[in-house]
Protein backbone atom coordinates (compact mmCIF):
# COMPACT_ATOMS: atom_id res chain seq x y z
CA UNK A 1 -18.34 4.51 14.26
CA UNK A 2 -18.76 1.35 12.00
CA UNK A 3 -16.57 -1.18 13.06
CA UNK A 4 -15.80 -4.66 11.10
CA UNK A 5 -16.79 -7.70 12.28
CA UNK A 6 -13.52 -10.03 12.23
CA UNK A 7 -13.72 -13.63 12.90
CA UNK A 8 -10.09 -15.23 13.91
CA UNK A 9 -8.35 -15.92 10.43
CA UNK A 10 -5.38 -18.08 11.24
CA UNK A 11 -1.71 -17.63 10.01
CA UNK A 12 -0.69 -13.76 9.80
CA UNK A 13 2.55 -13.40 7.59
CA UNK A 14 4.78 -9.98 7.76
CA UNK A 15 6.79 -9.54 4.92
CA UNK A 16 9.83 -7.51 5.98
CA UNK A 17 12.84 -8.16 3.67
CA UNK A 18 11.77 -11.76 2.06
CA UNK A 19 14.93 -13.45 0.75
CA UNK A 20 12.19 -14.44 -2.25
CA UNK A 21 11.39 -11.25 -3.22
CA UNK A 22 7.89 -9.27 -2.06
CA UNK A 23 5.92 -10.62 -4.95
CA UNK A 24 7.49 -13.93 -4.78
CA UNK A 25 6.19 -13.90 -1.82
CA UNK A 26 2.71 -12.39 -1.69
CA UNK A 27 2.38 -14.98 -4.51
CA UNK A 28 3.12 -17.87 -2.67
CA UNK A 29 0.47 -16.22 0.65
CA UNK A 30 -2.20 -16.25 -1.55
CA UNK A 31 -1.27 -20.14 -2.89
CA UNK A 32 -1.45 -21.34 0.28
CA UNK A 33 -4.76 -19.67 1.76
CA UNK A 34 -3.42 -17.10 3.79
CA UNK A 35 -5.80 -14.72 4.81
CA UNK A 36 -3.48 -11.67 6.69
CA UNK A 37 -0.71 -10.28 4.97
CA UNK A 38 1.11 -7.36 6.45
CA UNK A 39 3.80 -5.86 4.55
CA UNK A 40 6.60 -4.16 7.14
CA UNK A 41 9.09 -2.29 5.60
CA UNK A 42 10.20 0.67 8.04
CA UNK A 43 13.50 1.91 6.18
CA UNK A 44 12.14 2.66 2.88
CA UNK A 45 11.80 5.53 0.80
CA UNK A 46 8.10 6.10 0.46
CA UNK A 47 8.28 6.13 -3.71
CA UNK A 48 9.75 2.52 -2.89
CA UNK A 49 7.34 1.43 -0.65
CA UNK A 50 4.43 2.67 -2.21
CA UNK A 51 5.92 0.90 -5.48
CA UNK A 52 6.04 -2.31 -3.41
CA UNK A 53 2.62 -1.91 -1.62
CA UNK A 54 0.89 -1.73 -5.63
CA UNK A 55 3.24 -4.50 -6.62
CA UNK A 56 1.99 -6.60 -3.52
CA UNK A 57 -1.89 -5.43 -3.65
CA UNK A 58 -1.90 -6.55 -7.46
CA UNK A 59 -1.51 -10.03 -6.51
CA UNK A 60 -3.75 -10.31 -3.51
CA UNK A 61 -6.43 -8.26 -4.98
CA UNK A 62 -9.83 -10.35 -6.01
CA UNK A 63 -8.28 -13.29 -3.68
CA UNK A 64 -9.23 -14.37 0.22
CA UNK A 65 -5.68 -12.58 1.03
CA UNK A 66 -5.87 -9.60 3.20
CA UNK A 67 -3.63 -6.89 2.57
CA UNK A 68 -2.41 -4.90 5.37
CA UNK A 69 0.24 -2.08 5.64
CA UNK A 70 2.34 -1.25 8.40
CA UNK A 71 2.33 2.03 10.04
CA UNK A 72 1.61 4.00 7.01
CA UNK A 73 -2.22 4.61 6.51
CA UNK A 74 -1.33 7.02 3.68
CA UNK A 75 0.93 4.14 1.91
CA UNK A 76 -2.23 2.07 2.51
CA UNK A 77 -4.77 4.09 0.97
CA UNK A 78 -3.02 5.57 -1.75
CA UNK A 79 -2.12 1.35 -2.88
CA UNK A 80 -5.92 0.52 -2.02
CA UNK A 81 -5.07 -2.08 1.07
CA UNK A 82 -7.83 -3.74 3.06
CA UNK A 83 -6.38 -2.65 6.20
CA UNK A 84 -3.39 -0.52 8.04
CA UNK A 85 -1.76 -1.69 11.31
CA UNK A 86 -0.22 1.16 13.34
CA UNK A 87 1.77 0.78 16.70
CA UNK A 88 1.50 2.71 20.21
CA UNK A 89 4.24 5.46 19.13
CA UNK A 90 1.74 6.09 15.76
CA UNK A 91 -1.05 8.17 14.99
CA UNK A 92 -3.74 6.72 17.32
CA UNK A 93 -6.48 5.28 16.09
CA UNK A 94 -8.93 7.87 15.69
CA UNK A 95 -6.91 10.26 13.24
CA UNK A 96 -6.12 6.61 11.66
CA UNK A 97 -9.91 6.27 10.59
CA UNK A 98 -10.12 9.84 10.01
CA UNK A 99 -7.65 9.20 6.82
CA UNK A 100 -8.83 5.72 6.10
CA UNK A 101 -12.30 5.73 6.05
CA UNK A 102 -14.60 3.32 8.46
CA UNK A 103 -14.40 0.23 5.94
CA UNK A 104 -10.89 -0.31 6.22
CA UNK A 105 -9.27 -2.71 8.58
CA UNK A 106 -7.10 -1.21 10.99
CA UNK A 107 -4.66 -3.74 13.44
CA UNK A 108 -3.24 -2.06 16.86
CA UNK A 109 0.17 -3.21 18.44
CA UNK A 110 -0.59 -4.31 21.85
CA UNK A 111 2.55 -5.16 24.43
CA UNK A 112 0.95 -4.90 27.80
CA UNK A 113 -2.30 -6.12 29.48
CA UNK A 114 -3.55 -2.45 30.34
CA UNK A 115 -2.49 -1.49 26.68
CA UNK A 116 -4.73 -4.47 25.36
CA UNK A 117 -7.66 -3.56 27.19
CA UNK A 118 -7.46 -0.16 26.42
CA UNK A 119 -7.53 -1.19 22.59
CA UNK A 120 -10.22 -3.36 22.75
CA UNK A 121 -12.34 -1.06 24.59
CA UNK A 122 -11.65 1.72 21.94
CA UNK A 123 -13.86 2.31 18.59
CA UNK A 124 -11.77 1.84 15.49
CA UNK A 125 -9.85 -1.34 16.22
CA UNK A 126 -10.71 -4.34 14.30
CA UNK A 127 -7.82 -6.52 15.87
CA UNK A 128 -4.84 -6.18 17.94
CA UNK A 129 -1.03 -7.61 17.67
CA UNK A 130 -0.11 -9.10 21.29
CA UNK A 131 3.43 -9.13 22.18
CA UNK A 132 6.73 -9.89 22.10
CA UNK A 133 5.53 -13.59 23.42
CA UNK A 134 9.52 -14.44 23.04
CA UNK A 135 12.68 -12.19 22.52
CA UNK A 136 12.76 -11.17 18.96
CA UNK A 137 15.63 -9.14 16.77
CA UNK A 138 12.90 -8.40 14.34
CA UNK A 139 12.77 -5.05 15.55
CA UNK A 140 15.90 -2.29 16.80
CA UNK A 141 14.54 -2.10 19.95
CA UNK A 142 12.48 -4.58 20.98
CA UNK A 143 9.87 -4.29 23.72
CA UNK A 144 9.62 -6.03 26.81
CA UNK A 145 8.65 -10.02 26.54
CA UNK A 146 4.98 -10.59 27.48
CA UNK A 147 5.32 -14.19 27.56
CA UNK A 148 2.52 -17.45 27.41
CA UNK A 149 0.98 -16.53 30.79
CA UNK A 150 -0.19 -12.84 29.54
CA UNK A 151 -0.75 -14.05 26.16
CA UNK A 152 -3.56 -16.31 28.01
CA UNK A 153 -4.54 -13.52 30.07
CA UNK A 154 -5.33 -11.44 26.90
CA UNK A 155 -7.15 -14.14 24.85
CA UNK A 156 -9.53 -14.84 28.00
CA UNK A 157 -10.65 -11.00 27.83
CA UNK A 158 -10.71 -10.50 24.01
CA UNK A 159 -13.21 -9.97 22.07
CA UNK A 160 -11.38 -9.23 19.30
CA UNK A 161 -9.05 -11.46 17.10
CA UNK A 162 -5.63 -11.48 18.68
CA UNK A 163 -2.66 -12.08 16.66
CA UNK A 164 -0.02 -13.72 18.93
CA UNK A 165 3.65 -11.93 17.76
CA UNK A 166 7.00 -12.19 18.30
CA UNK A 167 10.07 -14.43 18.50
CA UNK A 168 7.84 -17.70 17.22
CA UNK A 169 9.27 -20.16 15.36
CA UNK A 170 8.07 -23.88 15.14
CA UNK A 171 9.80 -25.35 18.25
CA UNK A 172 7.61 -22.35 20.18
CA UNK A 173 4.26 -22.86 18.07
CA UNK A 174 2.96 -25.62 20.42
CA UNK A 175 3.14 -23.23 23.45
CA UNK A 176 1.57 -20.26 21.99
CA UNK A 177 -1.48 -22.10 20.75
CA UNK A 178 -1.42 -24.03 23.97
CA UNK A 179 -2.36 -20.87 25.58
CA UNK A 180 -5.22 -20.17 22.94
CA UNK A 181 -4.02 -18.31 19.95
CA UNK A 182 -5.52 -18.89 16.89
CA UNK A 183 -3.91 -15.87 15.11
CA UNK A 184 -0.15 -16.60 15.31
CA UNK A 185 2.37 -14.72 13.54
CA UNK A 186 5.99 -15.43 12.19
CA UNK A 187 8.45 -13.06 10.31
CA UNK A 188 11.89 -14.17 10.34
CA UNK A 189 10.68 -17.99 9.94
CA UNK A 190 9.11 -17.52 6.41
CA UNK A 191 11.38 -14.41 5.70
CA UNK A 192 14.80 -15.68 5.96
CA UNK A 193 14.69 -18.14 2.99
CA UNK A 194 15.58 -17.49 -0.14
CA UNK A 195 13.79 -20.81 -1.77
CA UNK A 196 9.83 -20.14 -2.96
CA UNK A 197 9.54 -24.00 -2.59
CA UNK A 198 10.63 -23.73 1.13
CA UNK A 199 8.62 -20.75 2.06
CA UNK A 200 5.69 -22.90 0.90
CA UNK A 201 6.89 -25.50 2.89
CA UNK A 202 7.15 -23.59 5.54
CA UNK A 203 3.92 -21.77 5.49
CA UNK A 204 2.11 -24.85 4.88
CA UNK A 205 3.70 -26.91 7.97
CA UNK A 206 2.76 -23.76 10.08
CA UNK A 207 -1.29 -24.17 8.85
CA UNK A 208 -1.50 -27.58 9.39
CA UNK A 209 0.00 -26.90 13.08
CA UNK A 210 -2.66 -24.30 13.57
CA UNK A 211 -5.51 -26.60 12.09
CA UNK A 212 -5.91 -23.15 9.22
C-alpha cells in the first residue's frame, strides 16, 4: 500500500468548540501558516458536522493548511479533507484506507509505547497522536498520562511524525519540546478564547516557541 511521505510540520491545532467560531478560526490557521488542522467535534449531528467540515475545507482549500477530520472518514471524504485521524476504539486502519483511498492522510491516536510501535510498524499510518503528555479535560474520559519520559521514548523510535497531545499549554511547551517534539498540539489554549486577535496571538507565540 502507498503510503505518504510526511516530514514533521510543526503546530497541530484541533478545533473543538472555538469560542471564535469554526471559520473564524480555520481563517485565522491558515493566516498564520499552520499546516495541521484537525477539526474534533464528537457530539454533533452528522448534517452539522458535515456542514462544518465544507464550511472549514472552503477556507483551507488551495492553501499550505492541512485539513484533517476526526474519527469520521466518511465526514472526511464526503467534505474532500486531506486526511482523517481515527483513535484505538475506531475502525482500524485498514478498513480506514479501504473508504479513503491510499492518497489521503490518515493520523492514529497513540497512548502507550506498545500501541506506538504497533502503529508505526503498520501500513496505512502517515502519523500518530502521542499521549495524554499531561492530564487533560479535553476529553470525558481521559486516558492514562504518558508523560515527558515516554514521550522521549517514542520520538527516539519514530519514524514517523509524532504529534505530542494533551494537557499543553505554554508554561508546559518548554518540556515537551525539551524531550524532542516538533509536532505539538494544543486545544483548549487556542479554543477557549473568544477574541480572533488573541487566538492569533496565541497561535503565533506558540510558532515562534516551536521555531515553525
Amino acid at each position: 500500500m502507498k503510503q505518504i511521505i510526511m516530514d514533521n510540520f510543526g503546530l497541530y491545532v484541533i478545533l473543538t468548540r472555538p469560542a471564535v467560531g469554526h471559520v473564524a478560526a480555520a481563517e485565522i490557521a491558515v493566516r498564520c501558516g499552520v499546516r495541521m488542522l484537525q477539526l474534533r467535534e464528537k457530539n454533533l449531528p452528522d448534517n452539522e458536522l458535515l456542514h462544518i467540515a465544507r464550511e472549514v475545507r472552503a477556507v483551507t482549500r488551495g492553501t499550505e493548511t492541512r485539513f484533517i477530520v476526526n474519527d469520521r472518514p466518511d465526514i472526511a471524504l464526503l467534505s474532500d479533507a486531506d486526511g482523517v485521524h481515527v483513535g484505538q476504539g475506531d475502525l482500524p486502519v485498514a478498513d480506514v484506507r479501504r473508504i479513503v483511498g491510499r492518497e489521503m492522510i490518515v493520523g492514529l491516536s497513540t497512548h502507550s509505547i506498545d500501541q506506538a510501535r504497533a502503529a508505526l510498524a503498520s501500513e496505512g499510518v502517515d502519523y500518530i497522536g502521542f499521549g495524554p503528555v499531561y492530564p487533560t479535560t479535553t476529553k470525558a474520559v481521559p486516558d492514562p498520562v504518558v508523560g515527558t519520559a515516554l514521550l522521549r521514548e517514542v520520538l527516539g523510535f519514530a519514524q514517523l511524525p509524532v504529534v505530542a497531545i494533551g494537557g499543553i499549554f505554554p508554561e508546559t511547551l518548554p518540556a515537551v519540546l525539551a524531550a524532542g517534539a516538533r509536532n505539538p498540539c494544543l486545544v483548549r489554549h487556542f479554543m477557549e478564547t473568544a477574541d480572533p486577535a488573541e487566538m492569533e496571538r496565541r497561535i503565533r507565540e506558540i510558532q515562534r516557541m516551536i521555531g515553525a
